[in-house]
Protein backbone atom coordinates (compact mmCIF):
# COMPACT_ATOMS: atom_id res chain seq x y z
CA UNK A 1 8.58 16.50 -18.07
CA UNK A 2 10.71 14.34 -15.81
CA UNK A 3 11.02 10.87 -15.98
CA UNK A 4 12.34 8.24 -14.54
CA UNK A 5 12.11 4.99 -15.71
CA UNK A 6 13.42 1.66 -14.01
CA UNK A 7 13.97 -1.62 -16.16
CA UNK A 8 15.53 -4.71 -15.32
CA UNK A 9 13.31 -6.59 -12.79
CA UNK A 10 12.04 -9.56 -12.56
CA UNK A 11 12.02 -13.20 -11.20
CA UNK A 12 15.24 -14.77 -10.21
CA UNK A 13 16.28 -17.58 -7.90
CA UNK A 14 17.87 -17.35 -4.16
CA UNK A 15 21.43 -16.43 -4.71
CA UNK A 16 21.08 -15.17 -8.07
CA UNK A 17 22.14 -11.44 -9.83
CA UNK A 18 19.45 -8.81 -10.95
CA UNK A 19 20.66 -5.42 -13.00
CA UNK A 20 18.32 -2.51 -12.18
CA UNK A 21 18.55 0.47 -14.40
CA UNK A 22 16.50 3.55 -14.60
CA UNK A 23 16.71 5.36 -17.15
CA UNK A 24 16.38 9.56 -16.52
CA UNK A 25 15.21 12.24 -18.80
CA UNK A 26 13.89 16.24 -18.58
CA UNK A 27 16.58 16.72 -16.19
CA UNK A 28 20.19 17.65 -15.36
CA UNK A 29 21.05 13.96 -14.79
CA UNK A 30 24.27 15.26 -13.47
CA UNK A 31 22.92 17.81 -10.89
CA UNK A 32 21.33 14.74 -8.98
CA UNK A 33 21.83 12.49 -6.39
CA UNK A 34 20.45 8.67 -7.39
CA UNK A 35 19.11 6.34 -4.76
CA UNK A 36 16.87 2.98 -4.78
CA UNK A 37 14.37 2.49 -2.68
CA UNK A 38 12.28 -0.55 -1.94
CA UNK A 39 9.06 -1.05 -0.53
CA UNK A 40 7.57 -4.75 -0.01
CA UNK A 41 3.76 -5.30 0.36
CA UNK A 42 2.87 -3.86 4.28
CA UNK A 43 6.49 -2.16 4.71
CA UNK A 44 7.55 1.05 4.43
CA UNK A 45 9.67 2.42 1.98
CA UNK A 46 13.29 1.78 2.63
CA UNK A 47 16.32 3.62 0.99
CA UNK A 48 18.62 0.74 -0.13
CA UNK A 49 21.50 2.85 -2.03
CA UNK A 50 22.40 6.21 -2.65
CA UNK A 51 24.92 8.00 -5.38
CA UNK A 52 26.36 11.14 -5.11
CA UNK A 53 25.45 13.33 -8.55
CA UNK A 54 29.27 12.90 -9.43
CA UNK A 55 29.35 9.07 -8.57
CA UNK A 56 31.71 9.99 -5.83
CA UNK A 57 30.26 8.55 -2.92
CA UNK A 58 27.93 5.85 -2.56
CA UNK A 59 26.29 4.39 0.88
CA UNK A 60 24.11 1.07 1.37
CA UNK A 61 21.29 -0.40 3.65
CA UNK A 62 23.27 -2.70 5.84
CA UNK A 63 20.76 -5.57 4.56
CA UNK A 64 22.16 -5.11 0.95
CA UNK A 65 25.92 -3.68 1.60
CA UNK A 66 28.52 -6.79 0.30
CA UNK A 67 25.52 -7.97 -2.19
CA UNK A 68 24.38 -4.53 -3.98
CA UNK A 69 26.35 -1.97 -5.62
CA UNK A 70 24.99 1.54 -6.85
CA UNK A 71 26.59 2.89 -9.83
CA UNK A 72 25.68 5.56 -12.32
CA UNK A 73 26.75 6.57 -16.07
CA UNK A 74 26.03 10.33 -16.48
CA UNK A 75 26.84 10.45 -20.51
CA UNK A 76 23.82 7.75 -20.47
CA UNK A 77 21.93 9.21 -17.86
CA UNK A 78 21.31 6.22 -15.91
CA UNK A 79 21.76 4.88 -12.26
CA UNK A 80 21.85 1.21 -11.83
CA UNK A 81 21.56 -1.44 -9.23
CA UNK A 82 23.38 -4.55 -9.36
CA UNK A 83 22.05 -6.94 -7.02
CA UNK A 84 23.86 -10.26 -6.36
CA UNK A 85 23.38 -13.13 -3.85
CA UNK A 86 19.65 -12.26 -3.92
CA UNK A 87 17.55 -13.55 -0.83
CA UNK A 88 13.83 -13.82 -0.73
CA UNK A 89 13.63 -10.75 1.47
CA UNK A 90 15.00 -9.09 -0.92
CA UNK A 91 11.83 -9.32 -2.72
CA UNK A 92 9.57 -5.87 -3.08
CA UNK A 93 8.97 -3.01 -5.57
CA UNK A 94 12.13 -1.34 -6.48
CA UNK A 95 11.88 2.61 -7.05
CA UNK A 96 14.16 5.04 -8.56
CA UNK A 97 15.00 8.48 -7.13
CA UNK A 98 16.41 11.75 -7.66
CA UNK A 99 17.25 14.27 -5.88
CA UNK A 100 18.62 17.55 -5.55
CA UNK A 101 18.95 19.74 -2.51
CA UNK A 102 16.29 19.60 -0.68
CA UNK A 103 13.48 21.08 -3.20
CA UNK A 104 14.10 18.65 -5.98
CA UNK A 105 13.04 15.05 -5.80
CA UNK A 106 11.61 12.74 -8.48
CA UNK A 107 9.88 8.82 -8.57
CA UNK A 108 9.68 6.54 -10.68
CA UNK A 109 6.74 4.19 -11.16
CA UNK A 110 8.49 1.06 -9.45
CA UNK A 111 9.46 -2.58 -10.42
CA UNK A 112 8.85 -5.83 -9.21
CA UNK A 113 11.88 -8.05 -8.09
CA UNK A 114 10.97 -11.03 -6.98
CA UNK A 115 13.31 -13.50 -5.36
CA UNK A 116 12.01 -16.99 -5.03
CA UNK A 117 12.50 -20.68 -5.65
């Protein structure tokens, strides 16, 4: 029913720009608040944006604030992730999330950015 599906990952050089969208559906994109998470291999999951449902109000990791900006479209129903001045620690599984209130919340299946040279 609900789906959320990212795109826009990949392999990219130190220093380099990534575009993460995902891509919602069977919901009231409008209704929810958007954040990325990340997760690299033996982490935990860190939140690494967040979007208010009206695009308001964002807030960042403070390993990604200056480089990444959240931003969402809500006649396309998308929330996307620009990325610039990419490090190697940047590197991990990227997730898409929505949420709304606290009984709400929705995954989706992850991609892999990679950020090496």
């Amino acid at each position: 029913q609900v789906q959320l599906v990212e795109s826009g990952g990949g392999l990219v050089q130190p220093g380099g720009s990534l575009r993460l969208s995902c891509a919602a559906s069977g919901l009231t994109f409008s209704s929810y608040a958007m954040s990325w998470y990340r997760q690299a291999p033996g982490k935990e999951r860190e939140l690494v944006a967040v979007i208010t449902s009206t695009g308001g109000s964002t807030n960042y990791a403070d390993s990604v604030k200056g480089r990444f900006t959240i931003s969402r479209d809500n006649t396309k129903n998308t929330v996307y992730l620009q990325m610039n001045s990419l490090k190697p620690g940047d590197t991990a599984v990227y997730y898409c999330n929505g949420a709304r209130g606290l009984l709400y919340k929705y995954w989706g299946q992850g991609i892999q950015v990679t950020v090496s040279s």
